[in-house]
Protein backbone atom coordinates (compact mmCIF):
# COMPACT_ATOMS: atom_id res chain seq x y z
CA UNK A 1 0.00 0.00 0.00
CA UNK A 2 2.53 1.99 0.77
CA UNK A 3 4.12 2.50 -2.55
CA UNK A 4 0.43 2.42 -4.40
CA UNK A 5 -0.58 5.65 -2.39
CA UNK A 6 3.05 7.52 -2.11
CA UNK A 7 2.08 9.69 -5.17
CA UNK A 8 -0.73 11.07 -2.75
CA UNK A 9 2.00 11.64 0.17
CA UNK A 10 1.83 9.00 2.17
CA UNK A 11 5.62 8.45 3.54
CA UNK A 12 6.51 5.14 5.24
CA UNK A 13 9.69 5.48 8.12
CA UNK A 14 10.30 2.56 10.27
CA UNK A 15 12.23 3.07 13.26
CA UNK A 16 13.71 -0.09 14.76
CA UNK A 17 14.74 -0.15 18.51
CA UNK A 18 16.40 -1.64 20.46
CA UNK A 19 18.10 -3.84 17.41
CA UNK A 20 21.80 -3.97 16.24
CA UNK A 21 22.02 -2.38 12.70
CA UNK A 22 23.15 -5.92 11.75
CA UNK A 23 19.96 -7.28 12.91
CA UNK A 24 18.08 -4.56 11.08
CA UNK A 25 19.43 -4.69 8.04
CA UNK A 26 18.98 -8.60 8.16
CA UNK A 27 15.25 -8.15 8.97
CA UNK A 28 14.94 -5.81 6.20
CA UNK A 29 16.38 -7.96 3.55
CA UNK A 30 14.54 -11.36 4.71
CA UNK A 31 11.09 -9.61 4.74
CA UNK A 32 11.42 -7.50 1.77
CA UNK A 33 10.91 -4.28 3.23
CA UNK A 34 12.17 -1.00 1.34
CA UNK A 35 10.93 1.60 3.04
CA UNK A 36 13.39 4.03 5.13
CA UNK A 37 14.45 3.12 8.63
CA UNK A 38 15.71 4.90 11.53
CA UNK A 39 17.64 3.06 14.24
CA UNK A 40 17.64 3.84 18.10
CA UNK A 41 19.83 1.22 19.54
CA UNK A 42 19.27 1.51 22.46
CA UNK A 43 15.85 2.85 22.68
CA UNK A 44 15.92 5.69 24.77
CA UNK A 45 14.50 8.35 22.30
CA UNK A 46 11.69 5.90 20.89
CA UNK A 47 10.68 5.05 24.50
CA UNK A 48 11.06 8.46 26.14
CA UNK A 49 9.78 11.26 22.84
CA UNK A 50 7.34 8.53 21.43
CA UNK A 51 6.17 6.21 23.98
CA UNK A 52 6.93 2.99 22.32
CA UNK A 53 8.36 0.44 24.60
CA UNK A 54 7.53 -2.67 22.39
CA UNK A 55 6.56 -2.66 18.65
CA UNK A 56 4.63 -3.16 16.75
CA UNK A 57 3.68 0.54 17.29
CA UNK A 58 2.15 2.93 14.23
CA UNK A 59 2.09 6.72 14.19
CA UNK A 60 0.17 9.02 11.98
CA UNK A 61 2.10 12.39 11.45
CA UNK A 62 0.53 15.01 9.27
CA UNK A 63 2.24 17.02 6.73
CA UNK A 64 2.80 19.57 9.21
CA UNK A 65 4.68 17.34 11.38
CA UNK A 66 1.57 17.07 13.97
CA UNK A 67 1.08 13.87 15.04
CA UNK A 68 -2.79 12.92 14.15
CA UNK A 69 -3.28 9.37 15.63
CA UNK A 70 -1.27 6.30 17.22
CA UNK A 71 -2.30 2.44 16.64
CA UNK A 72 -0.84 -0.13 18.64
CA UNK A 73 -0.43 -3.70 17.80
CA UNK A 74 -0.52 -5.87 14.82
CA UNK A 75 -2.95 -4.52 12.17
CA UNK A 76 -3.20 -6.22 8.63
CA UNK A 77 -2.13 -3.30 6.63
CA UNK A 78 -3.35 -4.57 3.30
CA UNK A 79 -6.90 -4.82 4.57
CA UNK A 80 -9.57 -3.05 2.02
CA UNK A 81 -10.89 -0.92 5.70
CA UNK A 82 -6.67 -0.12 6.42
CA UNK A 83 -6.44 1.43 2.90
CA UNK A 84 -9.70 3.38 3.35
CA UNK A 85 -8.52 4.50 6.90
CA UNK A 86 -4.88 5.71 5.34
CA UNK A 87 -6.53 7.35 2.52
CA UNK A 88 -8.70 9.25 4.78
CA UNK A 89 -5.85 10.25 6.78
CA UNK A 90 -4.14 11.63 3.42
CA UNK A 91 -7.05 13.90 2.53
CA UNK A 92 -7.28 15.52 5.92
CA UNK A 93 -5.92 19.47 5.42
């Protein structure tokens, strides 16, 4: 989904914690993901500016940098209701 809806701004960043890059990178690879990452070794910054202790954690960010909504836990992203929520998200001003 990602990709399909980029051309209508929808970014992707993952941001591994707690991970070695080796690990990450690994991860990466194996599932296929291609989508930019951010690493916080040691998970300080995701933990104390974000409030993610444990993943899998999903944060909604506007254009403007605001953040607009949090999800936690699993969600099946490819879901016809997941695309309709995104695409809602990326017509909000």
């Amino acid at each position: 989904m990602a990709s399909e809806l980029k051309d209508k701004g929808l970014e992707l960043v993952m941001i591994a914690f707690r991970e070695t890059p080796e690990l990450v990178r690994r991860t990466l690879k194996e599932r296929g993901y291609t989508a930019q990452v951010l690493l916080d070794e040691s998970g300080d910054i995701t933990g104390r500016v974000y409030g993610v202790f444990g993943p899998p954690t999903v944060y909604f960010v506007d254009r403007r940098g605001n953040l607009v909504g949090r999800l936690v836990g699993a969600r099946d992203w490819e879901s016809p209701a997941a695309r309709k929520f995104v695409e809602q998200l990326l017509e909000m001003k």
